[in-house]
N, C-alpha and C. Protein backbone atom coordinates (compact mmCIF):
# COMPACT_ATOMS: atom_id res chain seq x y z
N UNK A 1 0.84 -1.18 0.00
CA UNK A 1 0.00 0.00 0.00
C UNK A 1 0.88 1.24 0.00
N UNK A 2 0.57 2.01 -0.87
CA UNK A 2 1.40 3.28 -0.54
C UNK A 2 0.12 4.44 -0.50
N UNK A 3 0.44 5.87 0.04
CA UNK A 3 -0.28 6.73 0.41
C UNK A 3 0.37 7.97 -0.06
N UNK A 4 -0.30 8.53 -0.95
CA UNK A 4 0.19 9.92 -2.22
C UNK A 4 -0.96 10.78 -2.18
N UNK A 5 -0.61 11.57 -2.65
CA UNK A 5 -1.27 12.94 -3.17
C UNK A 5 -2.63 12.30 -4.30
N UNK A 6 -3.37 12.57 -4.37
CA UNK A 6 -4.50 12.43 -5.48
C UNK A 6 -3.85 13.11 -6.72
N UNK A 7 -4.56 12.53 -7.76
CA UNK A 7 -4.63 13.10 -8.99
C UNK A 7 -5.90 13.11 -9.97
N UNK A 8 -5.91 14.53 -10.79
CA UNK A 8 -7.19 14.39 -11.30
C UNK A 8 -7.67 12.96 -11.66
N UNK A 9 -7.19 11.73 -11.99
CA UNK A 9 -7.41 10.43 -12.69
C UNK A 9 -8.49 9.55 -11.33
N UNK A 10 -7.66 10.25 -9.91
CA UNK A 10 -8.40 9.74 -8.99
C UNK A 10 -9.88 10.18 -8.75
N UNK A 11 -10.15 11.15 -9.18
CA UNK A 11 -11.10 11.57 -8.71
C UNK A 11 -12.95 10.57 -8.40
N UNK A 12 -12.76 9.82 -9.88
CA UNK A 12 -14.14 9.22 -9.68
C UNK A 12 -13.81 8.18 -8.61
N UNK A 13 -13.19 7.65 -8.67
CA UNK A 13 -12.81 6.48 -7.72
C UNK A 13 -12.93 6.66 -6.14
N UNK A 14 -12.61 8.40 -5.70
CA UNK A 14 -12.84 9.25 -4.80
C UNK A 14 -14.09 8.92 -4.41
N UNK A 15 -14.90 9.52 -5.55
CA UNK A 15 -16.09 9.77 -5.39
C UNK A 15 -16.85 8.94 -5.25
N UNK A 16 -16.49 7.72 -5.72
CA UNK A 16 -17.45 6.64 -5.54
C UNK A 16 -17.44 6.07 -4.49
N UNK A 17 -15.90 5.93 -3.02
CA UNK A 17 -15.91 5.67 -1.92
C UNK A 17 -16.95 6.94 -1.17
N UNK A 18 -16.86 7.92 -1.16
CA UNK A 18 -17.03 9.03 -0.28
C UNK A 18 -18.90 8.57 -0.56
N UNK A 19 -19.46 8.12 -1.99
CA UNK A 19 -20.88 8.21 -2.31
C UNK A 19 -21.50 7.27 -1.49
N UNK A 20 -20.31 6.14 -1.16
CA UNK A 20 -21.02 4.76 -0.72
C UNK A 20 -21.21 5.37 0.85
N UNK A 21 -20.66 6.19 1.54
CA UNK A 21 -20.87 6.26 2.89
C UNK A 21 -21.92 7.81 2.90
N UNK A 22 -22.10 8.79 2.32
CA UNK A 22 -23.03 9.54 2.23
C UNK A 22 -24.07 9.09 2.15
N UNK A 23 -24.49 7.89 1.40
CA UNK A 23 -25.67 7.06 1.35
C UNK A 23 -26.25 6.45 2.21
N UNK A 24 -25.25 6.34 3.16
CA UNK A 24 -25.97 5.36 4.36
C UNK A 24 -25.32 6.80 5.52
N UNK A 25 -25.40 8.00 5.21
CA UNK A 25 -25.84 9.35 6.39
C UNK A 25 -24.66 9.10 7.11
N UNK A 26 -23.52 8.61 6.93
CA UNK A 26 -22.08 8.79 7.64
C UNK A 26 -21.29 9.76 7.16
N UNK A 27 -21.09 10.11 6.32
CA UNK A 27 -20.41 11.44 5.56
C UNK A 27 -21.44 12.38 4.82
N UNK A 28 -21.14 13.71 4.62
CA UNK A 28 -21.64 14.59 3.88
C UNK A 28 -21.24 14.40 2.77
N UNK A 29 -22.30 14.26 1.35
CA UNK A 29 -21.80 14.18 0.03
C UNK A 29 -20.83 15.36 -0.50
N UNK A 30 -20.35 14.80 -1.06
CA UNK A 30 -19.33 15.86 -1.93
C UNK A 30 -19.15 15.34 -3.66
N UNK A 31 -19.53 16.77 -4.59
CA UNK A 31 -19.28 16.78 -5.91
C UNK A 31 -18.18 16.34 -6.30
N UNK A 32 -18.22 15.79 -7.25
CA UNK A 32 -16.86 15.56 -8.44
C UNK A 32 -16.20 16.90 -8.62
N UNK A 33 -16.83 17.66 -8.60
CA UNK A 33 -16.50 19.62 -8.84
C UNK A 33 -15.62 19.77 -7.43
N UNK A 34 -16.40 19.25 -5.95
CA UNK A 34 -15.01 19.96 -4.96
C UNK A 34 -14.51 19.14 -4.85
N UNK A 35 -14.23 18.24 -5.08
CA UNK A 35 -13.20 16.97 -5.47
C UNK A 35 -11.83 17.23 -6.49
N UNK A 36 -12.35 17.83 -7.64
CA UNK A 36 -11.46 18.28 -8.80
C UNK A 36 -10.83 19.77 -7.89
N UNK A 37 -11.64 20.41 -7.75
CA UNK A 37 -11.18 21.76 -6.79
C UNK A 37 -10.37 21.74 -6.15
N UNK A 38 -10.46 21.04 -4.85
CA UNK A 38 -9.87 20.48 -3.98
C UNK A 38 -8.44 19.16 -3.88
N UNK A 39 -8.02 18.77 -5.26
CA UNK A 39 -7.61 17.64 -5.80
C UNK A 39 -6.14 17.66 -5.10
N UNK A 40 -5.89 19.45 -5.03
CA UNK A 40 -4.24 18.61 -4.21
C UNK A 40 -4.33 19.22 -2.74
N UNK A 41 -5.66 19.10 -1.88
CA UNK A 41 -5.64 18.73 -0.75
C UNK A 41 -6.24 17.41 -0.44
N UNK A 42 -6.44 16.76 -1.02
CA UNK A 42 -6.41 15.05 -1.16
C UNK A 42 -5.39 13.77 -1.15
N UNK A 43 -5.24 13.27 -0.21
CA UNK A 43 -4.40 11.92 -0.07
C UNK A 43 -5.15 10.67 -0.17
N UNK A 44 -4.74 9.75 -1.10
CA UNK A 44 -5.07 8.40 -1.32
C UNK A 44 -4.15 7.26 -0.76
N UNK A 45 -4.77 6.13 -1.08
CA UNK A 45 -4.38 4.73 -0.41
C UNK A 45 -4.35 4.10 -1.62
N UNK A 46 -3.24 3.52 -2.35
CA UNK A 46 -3.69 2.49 -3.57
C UNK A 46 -2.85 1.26 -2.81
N UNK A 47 -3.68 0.34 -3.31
CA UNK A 47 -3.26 -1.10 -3.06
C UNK A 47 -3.57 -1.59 -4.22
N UNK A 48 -2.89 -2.69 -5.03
CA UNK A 48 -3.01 -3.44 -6.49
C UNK A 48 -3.70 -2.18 -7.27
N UNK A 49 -2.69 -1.20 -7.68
CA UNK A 49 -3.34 0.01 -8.65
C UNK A 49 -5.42 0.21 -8.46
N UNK A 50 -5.35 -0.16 -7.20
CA UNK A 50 -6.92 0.35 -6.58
C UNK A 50 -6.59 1.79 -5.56
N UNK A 51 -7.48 2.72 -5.27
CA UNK A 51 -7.79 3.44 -4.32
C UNK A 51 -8.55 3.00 -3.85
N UNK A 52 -8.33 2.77 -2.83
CA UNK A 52 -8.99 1.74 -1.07
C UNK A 52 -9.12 2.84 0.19
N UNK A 53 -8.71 3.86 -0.14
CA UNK A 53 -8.97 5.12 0.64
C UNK A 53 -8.49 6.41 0.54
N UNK A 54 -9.08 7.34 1.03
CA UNK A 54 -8.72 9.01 0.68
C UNK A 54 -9.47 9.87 2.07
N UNK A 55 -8.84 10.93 2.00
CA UNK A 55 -9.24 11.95 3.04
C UNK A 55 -8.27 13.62 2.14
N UNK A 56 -9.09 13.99 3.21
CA UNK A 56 -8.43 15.98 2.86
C UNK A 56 -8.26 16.54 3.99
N UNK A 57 -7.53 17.27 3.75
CA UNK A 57 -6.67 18.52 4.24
C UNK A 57 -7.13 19.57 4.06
N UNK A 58 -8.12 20.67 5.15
CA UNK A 58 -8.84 21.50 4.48
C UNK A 58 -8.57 22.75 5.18
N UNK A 59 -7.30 23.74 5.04
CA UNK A 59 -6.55 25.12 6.05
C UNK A 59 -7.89 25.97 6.48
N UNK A 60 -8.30 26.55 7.57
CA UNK A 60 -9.37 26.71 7.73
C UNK A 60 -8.77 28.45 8.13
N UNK A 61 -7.44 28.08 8.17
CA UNK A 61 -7.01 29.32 9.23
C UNK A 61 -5.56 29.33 9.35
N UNK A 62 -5.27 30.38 10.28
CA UNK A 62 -3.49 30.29 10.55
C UNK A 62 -3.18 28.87 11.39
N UNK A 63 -4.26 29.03 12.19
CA UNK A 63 -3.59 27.36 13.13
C UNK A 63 -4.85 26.78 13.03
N UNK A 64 -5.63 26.02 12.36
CA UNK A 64 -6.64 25.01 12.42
C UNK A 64 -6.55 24.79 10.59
N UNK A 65 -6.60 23.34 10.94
CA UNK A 65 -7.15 22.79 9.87
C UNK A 65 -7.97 21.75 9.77
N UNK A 66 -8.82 21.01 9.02
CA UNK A 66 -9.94 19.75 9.18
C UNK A 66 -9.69 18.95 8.59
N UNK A 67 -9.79 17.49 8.82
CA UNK A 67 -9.44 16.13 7.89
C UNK A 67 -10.97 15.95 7.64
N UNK A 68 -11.11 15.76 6.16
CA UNK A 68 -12.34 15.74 5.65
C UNK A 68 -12.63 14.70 4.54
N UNK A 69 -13.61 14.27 4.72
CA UNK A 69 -14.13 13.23 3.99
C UNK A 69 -12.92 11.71 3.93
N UNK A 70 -12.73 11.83 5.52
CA UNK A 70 -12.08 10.06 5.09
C UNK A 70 -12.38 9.04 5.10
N UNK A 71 -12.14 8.44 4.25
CA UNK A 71 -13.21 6.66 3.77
C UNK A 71 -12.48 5.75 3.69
N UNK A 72 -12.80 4.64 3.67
CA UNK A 72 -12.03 3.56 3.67
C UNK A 72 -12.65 3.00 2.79
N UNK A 73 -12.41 2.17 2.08
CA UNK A 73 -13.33 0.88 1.36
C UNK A 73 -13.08 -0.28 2.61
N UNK A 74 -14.46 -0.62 2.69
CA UNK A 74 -15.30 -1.50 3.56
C UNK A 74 -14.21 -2.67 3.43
N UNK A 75 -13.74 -3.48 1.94
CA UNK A 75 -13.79 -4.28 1.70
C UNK A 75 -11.92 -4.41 2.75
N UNK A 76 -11.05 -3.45 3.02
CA UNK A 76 -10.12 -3.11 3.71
C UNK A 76 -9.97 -2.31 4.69
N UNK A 77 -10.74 -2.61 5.38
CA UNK A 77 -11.04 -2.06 6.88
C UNK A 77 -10.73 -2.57 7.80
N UNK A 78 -10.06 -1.90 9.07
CA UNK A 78 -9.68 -3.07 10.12
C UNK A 78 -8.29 -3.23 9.58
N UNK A 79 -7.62 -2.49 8.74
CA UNK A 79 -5.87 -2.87 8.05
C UNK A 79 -4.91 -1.50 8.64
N UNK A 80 -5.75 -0.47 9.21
CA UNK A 80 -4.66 0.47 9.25
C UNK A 80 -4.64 2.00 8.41
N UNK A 81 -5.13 1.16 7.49
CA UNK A 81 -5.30 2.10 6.26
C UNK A 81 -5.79 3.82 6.54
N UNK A 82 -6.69 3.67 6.92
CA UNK A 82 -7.61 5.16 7.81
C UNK A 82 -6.61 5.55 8.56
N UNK A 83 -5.84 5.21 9.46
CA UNK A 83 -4.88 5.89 10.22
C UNK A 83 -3.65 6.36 9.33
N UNK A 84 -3.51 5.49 8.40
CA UNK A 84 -2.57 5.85 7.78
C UNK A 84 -2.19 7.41 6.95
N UNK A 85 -3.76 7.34 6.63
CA UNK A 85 -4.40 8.53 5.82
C UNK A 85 -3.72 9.72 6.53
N UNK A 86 -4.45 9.33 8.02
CA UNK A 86 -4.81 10.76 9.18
C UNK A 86 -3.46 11.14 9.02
N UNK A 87 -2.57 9.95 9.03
CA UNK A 87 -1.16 10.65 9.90
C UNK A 87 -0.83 11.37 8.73
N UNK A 88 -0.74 11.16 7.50
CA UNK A 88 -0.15 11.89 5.99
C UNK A 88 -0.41 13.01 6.12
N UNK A 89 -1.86 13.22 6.54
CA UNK A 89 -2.69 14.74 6.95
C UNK A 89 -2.34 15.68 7.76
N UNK A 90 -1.95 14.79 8.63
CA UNK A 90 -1.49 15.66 9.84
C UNK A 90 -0.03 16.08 10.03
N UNK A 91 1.35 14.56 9.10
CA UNK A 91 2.41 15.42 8.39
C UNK A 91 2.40 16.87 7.30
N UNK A 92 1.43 16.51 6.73
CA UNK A 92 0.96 17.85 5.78
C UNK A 92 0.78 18.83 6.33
N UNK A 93 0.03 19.00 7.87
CA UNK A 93 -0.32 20.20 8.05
C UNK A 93 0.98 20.89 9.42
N UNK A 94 2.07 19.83 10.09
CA UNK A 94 3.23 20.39 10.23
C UNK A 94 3.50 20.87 9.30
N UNK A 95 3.99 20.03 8.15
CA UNK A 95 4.42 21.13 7.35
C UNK A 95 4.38 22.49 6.79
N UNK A 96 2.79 22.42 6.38
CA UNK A 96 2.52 23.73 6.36
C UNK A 96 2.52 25.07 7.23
N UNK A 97 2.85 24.37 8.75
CA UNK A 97 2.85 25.40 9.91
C UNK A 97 1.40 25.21 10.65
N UNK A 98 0.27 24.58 10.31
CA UNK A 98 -0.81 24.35 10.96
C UNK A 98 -0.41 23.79 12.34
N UNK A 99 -1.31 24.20 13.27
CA UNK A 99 -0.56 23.79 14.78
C UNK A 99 -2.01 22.97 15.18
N UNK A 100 -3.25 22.76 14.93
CA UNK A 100 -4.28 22.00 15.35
C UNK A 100 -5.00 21.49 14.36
N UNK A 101 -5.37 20.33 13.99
CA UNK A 101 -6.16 19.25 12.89
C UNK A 101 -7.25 18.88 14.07
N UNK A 102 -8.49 19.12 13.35
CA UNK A 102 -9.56 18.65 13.61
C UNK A 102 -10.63 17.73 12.94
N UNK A 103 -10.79 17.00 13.52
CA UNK A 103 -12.48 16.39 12.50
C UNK A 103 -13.93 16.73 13.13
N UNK A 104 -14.60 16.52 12.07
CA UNK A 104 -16.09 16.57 12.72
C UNK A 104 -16.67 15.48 11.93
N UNK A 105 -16.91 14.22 13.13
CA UNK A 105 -17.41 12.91 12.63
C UNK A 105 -18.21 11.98 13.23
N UNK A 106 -19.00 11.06 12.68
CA UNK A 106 -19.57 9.86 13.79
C UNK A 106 -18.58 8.45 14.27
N UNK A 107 -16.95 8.84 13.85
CA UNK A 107 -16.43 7.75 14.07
C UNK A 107 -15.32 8.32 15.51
N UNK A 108 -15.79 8.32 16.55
CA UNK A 108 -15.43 8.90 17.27
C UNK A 108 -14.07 8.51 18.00
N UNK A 109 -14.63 6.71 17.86
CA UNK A 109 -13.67 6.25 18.81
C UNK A 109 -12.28 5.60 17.78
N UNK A 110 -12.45 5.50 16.32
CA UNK A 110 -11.37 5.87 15.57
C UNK A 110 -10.50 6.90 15.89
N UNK A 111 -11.48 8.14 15.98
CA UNK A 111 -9.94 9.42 16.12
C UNK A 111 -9.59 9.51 16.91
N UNK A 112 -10.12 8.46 18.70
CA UNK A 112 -9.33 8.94 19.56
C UNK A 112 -8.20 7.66 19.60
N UNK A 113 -8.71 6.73 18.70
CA UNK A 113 -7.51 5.82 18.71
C UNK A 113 -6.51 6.27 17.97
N UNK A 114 -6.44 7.58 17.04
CA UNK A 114 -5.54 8.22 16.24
C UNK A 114 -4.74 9.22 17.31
N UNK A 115 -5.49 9.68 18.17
CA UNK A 115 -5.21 10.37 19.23
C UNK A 115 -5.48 12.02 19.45
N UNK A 116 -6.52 11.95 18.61
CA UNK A 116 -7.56 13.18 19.36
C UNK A 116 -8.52 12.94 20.15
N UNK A 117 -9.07 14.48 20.64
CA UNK A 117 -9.44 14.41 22.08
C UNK A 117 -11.24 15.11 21.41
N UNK A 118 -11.75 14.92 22.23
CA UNK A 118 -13.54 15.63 22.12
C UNK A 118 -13.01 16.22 22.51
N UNK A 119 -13.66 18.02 21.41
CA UNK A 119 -13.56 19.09 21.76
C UNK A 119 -15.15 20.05 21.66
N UNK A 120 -15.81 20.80 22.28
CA UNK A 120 -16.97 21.15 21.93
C UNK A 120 -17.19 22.38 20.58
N UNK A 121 -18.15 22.28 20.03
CA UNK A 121 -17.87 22.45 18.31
C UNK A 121 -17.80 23.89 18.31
N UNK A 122 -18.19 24.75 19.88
CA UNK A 122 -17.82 26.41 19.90
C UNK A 122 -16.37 26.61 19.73
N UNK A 123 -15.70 25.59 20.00
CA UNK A 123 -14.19 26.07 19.98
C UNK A 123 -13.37 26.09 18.50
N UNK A 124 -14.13 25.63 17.79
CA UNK A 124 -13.96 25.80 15.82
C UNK A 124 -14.81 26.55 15.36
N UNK A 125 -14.93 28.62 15.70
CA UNK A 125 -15.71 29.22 15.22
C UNK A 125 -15.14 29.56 13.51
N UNK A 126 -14.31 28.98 13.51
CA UNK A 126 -13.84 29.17 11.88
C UNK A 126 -14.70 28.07 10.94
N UNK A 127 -14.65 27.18 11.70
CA UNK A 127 -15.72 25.85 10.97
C UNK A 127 -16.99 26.32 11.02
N UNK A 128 -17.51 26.70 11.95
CA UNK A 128 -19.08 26.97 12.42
C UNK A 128 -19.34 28.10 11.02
N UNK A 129 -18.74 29.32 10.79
CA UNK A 129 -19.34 30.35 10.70
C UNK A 129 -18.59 30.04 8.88
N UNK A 130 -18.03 29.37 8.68
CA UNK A 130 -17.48 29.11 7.35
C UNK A 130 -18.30 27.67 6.28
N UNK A 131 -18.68 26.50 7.03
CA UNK A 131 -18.93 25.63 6.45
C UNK A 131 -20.23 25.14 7.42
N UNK A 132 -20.46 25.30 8.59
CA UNK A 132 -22.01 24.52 9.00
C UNK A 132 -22.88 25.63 9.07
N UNK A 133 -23.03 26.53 8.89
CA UNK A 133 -23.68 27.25 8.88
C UNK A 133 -24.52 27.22 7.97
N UNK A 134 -23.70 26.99 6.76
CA UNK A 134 -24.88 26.37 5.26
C UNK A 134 -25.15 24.88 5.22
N UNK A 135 -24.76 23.66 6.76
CA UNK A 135 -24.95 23.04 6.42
C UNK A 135 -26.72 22.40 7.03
N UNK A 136 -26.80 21.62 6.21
CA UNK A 136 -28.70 20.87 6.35
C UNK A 136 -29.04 20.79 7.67
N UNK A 137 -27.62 20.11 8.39
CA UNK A 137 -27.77 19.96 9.85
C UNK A 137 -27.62 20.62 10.68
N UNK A 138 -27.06 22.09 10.30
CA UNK A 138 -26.37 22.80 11.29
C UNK A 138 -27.44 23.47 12.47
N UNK A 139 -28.85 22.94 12.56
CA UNK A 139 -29.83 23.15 14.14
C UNK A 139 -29.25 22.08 14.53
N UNK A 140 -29.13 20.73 14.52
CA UNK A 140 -29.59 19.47 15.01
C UNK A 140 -28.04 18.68 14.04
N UNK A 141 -26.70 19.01 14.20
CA UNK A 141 -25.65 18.40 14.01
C UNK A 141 -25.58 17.75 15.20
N UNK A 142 -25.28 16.07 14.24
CA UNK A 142 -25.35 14.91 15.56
C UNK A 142 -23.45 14.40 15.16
N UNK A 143 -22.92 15.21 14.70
CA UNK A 143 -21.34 14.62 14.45
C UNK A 143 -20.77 15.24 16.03
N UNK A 144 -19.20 14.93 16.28
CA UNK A 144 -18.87 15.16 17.56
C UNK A 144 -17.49 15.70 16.74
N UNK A 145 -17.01 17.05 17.37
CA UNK A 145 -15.44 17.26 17.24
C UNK A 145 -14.23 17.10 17.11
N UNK A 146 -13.66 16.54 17.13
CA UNK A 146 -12.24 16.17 17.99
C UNK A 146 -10.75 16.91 17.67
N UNK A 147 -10.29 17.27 18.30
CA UNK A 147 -9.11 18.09 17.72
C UNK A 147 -8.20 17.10 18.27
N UNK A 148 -6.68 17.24 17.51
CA UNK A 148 -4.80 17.01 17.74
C UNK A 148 -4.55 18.55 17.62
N UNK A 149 -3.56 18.49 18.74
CA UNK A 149 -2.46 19.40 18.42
C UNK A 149 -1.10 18.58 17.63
N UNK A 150 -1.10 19.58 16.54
CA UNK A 150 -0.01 19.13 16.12
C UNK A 150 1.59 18.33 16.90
N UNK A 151 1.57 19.50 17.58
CA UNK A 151 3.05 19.34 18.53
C UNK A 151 2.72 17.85 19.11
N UNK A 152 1.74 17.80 19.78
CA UNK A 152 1.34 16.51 20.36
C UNK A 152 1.48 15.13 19.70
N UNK A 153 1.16 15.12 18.40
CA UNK A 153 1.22 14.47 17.54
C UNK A 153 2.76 13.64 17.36
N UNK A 154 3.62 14.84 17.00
CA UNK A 154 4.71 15.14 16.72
C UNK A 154 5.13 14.28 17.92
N UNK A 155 5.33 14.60 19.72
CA UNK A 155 5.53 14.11 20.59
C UNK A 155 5.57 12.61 20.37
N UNK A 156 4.12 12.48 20.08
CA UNK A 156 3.93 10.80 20.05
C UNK A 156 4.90 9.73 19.20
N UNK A 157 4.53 10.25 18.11
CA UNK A 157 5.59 9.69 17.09
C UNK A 157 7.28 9.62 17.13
N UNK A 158 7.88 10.42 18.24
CA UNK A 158 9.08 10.42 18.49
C UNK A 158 9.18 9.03 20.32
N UNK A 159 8.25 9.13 20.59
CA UNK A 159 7.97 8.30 22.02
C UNK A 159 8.13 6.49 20.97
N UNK A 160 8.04 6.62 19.55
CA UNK A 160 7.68 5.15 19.22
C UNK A 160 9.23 5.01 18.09
């Protein structure tokens, strides 16, 4: 398995993981359009020239950023793969100087096995007032927070 940058070629393949879990109300759908948009804040998973998973990188701000839309294919789940994603994401956003990665998701006890913490969703007024505000759910959002600090991150990975 290796884990790269997307390319426009990926995109349907994207889309067709991210469609299968919007369908059953675990992710928010997303176009082929912010997919192509968005194409090099996207990291994939290929295994046997397949994409088996993807997530994004989405700068929200000077120090916050969001891991968005990460999927796994069902059929490789339980391998690692999803964590693998996070951590690429969260090297990406050291790099860039981002100091906190957040999600907003129903897989809760995944990200704290990644090693974020529940955070309450007032403390991402850059998320609130930028992206849920137009969203369907934003009276009655049943997703939960979770932020890393980067540095923390960083910590961990030198402890192993």
């Amino acid at each position: 398995m290796i884990i790269r940058k997307a390319v426009i070629h990926d995109v349907d393949a994207i889309f067709d993981l991210i469609d299968l879990y919007s369908k059953d109300d675990l992710l928010l759908p997303r176009t082929q359009l912010s997919l192509y948009e968005n194409i090099q804040c996207i990291r994939v998973a290929e295994m046997d020239d397949q994409i088996v998973a993807a997530g994004s990188l989405h700068v929200l701000g000077r120090d916050l950023a969001e891991i968005r839309s990460l999927v796994v294919d069902k059929k490789v789940k339980g391998l690692g793969i999803g964590r693998s994603i996070v951590h690429s994401l969260i090297e990406e956003a050291d790099k860039l100087g981002v100091e906190n990665v957040f999600a907003m998701t129903y897989q809760v006890d995944f990200f704290k096995k990644c090693g974020f913490h529940i955070v309450d969703k007032e403390q991402l007024p850059q998320k609130i007032w930028k992206d849920c505000i137009n969203c369907p759910k934003f009276l009655n959002c049943d997703e939960t927070a979770l932020l890393m600090k980067v540095a923390d991150y960083k910590k961990s990975i030198s402890l192993h």
